[in-house]
N, C-alpha and C. Protein backbone atom coordinates (compact mmCIF):
# COMPACT_ATOMS: atom_id res chain seq x y z
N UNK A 1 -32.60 -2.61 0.29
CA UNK A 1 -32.03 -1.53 -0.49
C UNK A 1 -31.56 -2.08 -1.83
N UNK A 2 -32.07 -1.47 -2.99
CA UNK A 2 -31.85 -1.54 -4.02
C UNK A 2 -30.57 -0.89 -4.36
N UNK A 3 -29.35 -2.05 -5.28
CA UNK A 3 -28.02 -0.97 -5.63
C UNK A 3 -28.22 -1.63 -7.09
N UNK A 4 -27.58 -0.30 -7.37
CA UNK A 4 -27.54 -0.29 -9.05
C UNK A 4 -26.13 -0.04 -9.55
N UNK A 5 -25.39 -1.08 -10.45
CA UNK A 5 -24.14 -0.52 -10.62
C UNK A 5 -23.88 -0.39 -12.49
N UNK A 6 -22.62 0.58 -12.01
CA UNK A 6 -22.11 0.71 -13.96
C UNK A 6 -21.65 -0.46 -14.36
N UNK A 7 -21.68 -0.74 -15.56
CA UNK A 7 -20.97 -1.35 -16.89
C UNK A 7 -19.11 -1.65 -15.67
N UNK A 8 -18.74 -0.59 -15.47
CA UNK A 8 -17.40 -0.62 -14.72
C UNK A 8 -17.62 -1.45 -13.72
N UNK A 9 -18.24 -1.05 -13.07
CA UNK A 9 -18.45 -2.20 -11.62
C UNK A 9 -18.52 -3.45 -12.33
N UNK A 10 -19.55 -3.66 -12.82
CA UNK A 10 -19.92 -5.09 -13.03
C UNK A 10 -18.49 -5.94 -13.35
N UNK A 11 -18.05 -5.36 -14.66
CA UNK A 11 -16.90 -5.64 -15.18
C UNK A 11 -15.86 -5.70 -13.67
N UNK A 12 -15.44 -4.87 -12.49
CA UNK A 12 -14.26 -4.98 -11.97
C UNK A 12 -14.52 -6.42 -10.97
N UNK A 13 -16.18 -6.46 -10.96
CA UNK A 13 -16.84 -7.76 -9.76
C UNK A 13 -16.24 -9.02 -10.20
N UNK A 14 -16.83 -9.04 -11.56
CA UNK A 14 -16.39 -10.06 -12.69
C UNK A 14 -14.55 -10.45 -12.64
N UNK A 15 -13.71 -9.82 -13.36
CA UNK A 15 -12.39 -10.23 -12.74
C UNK A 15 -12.21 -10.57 -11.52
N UNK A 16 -12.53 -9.68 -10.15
CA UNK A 16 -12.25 -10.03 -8.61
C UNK A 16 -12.83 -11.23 -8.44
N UNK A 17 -14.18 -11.93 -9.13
CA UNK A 17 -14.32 -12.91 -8.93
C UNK A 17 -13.44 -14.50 -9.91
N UNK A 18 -12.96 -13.82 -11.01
CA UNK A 18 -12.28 -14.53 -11.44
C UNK A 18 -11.13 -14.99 -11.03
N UNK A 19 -10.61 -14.42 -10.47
CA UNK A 19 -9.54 -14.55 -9.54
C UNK A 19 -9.43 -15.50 -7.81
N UNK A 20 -10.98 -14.93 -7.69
CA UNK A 20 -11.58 -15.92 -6.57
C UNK A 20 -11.64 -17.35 -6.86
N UNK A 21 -11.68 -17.18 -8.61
CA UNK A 21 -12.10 -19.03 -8.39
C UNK A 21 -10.97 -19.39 -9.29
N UNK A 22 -9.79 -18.72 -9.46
CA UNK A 22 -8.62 -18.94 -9.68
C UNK A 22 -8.27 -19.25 -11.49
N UNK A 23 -9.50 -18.41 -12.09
CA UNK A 23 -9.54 -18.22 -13.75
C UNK A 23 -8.37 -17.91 -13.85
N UNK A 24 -8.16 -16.48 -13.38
CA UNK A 24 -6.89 -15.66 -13.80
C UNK A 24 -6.16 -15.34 -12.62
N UNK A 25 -4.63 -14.83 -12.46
CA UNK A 25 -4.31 -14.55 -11.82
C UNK A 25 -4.43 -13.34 -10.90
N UNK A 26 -3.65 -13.16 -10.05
CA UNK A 26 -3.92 -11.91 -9.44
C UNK A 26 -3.18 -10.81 -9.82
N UNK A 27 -1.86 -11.27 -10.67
CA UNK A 27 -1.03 -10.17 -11.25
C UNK A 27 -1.88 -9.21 -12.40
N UNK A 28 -2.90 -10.83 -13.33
CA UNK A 28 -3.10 -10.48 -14.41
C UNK A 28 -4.49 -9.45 -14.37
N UNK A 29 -5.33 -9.76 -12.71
CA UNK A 29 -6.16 -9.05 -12.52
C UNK A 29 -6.04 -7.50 -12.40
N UNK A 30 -4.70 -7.48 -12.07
CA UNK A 30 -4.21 -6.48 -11.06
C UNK A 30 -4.05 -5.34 -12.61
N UNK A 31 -3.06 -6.02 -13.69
CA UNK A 31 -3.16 -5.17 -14.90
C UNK A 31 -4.51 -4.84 -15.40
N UNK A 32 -5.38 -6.02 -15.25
CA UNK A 32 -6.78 -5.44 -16.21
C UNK A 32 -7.42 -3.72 -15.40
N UNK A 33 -7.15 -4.24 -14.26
CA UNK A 33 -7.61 -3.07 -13.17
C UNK A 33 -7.40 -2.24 -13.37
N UNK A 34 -5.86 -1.74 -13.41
CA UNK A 34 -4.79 -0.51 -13.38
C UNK A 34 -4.73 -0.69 -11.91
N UNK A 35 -4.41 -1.64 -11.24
CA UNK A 35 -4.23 -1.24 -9.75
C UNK A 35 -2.82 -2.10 -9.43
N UNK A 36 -2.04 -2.25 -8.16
CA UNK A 36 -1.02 -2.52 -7.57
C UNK A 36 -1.62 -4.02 -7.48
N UNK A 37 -0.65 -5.19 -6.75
CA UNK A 37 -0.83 -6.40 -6.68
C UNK A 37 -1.81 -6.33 -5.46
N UNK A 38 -0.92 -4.85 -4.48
CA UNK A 38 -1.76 -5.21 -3.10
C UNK A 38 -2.73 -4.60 -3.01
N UNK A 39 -2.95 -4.06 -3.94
CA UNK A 39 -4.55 -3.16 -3.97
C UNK A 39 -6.17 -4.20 -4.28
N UNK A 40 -5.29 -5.37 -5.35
CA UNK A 40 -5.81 -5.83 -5.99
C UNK A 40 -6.24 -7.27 -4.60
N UNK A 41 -5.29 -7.59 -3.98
CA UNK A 41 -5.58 -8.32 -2.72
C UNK A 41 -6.24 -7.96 -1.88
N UNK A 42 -6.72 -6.57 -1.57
CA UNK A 42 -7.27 -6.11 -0.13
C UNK A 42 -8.78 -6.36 -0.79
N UNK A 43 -9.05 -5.86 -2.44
CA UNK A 43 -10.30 -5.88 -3.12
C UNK A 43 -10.90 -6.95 -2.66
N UNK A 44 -9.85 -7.94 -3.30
CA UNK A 44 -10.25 -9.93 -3.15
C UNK A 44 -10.97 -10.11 -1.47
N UNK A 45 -10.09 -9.70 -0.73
CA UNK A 45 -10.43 -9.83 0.50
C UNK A 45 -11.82 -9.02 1.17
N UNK A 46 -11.82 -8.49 0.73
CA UNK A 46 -13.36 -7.40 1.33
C UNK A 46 -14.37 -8.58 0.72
N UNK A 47 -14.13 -8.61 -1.62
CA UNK A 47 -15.10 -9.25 -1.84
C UNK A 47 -15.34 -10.58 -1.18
N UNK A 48 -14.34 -11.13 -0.88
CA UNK A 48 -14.56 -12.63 -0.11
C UNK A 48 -15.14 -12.56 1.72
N UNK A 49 -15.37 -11.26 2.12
CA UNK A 49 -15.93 -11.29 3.57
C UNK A 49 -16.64 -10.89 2.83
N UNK A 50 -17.31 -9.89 2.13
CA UNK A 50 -18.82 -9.08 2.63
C UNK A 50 -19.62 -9.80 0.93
N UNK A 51 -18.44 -10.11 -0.26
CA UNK A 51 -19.72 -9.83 -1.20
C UNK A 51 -19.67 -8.68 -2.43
N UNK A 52 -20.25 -8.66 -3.34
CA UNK A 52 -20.06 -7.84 -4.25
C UNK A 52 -20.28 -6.30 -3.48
N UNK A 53 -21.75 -6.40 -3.19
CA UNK A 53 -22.24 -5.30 -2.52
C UNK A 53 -21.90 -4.06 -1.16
N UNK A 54 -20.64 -5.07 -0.68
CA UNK A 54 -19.96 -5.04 0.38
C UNK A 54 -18.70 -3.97 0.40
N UNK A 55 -17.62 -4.62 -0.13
CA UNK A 55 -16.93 -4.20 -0.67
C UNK A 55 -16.19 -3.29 -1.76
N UNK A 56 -16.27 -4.03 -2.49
CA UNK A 56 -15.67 -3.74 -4.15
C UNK A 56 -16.30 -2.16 -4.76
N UNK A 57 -17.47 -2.25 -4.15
CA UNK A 57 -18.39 -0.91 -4.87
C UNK A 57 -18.69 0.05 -3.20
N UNK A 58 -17.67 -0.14 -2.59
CA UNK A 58 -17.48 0.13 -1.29
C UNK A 58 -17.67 2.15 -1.65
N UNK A 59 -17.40 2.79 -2.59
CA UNK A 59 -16.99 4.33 -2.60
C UNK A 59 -18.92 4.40 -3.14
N UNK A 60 -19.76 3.87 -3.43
CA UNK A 60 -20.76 4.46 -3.73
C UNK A 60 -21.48 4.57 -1.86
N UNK A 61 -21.14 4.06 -0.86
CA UNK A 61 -21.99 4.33 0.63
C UNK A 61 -20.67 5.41 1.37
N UNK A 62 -20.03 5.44 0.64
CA UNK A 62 -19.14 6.48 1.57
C UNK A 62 -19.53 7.92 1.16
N UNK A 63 -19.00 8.39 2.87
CA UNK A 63 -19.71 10.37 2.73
C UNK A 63 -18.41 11.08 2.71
N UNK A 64 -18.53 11.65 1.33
CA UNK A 64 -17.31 12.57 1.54
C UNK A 64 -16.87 13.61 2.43
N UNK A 65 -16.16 14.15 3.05
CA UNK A 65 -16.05 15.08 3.85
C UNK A 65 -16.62 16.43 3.95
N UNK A 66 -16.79 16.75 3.00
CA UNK A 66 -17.81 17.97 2.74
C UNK A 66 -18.97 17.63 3.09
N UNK A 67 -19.55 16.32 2.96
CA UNK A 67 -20.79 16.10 2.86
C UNK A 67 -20.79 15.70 4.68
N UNK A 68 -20.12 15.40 5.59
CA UNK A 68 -20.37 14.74 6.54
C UNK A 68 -20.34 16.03 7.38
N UNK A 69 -21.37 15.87 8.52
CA UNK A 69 -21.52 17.38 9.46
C UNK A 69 -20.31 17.67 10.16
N UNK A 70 -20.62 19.05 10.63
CA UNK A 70 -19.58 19.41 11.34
C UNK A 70 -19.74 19.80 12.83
N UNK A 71 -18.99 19.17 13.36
CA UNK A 71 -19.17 19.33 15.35
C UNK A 71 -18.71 20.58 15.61
């Protein structure tokens, strides 16, 4: 499966990984983001088990509720 991401993604992969290899901090990631410290930790953590593709760009394989059937 082919994934294709925005200018945004790339850019948020890029910091989460900067942070992985300890460029920048996690506070300072956390401002570039607009996100919380611990928001910015759970990110780190997905990208460090699964991967760019995995994680981080985690809302492009999710089904919204409207979209998911109904029993």
């Amino acid at each position: 499966m082919l994934l294709t991401m925005t200018e945004n993604e790339l850019s948020r992969i890029k910091i989460i990984q900067d942070v992985c290899d300890n460029q920048i901090t996690g506070v300072e990631a956390a401002r570039r983001l607009n996100l919380s410290c611990r928001q910015l930790s759970r990110l780190v953590k997905r990208f460090t088990q699964f991967g760019a593709s995995g994680g981080v760009i985690q809302k492009a394989f999710s089904v919204s509720e409207s979209d998911s059937p109904k029993l």
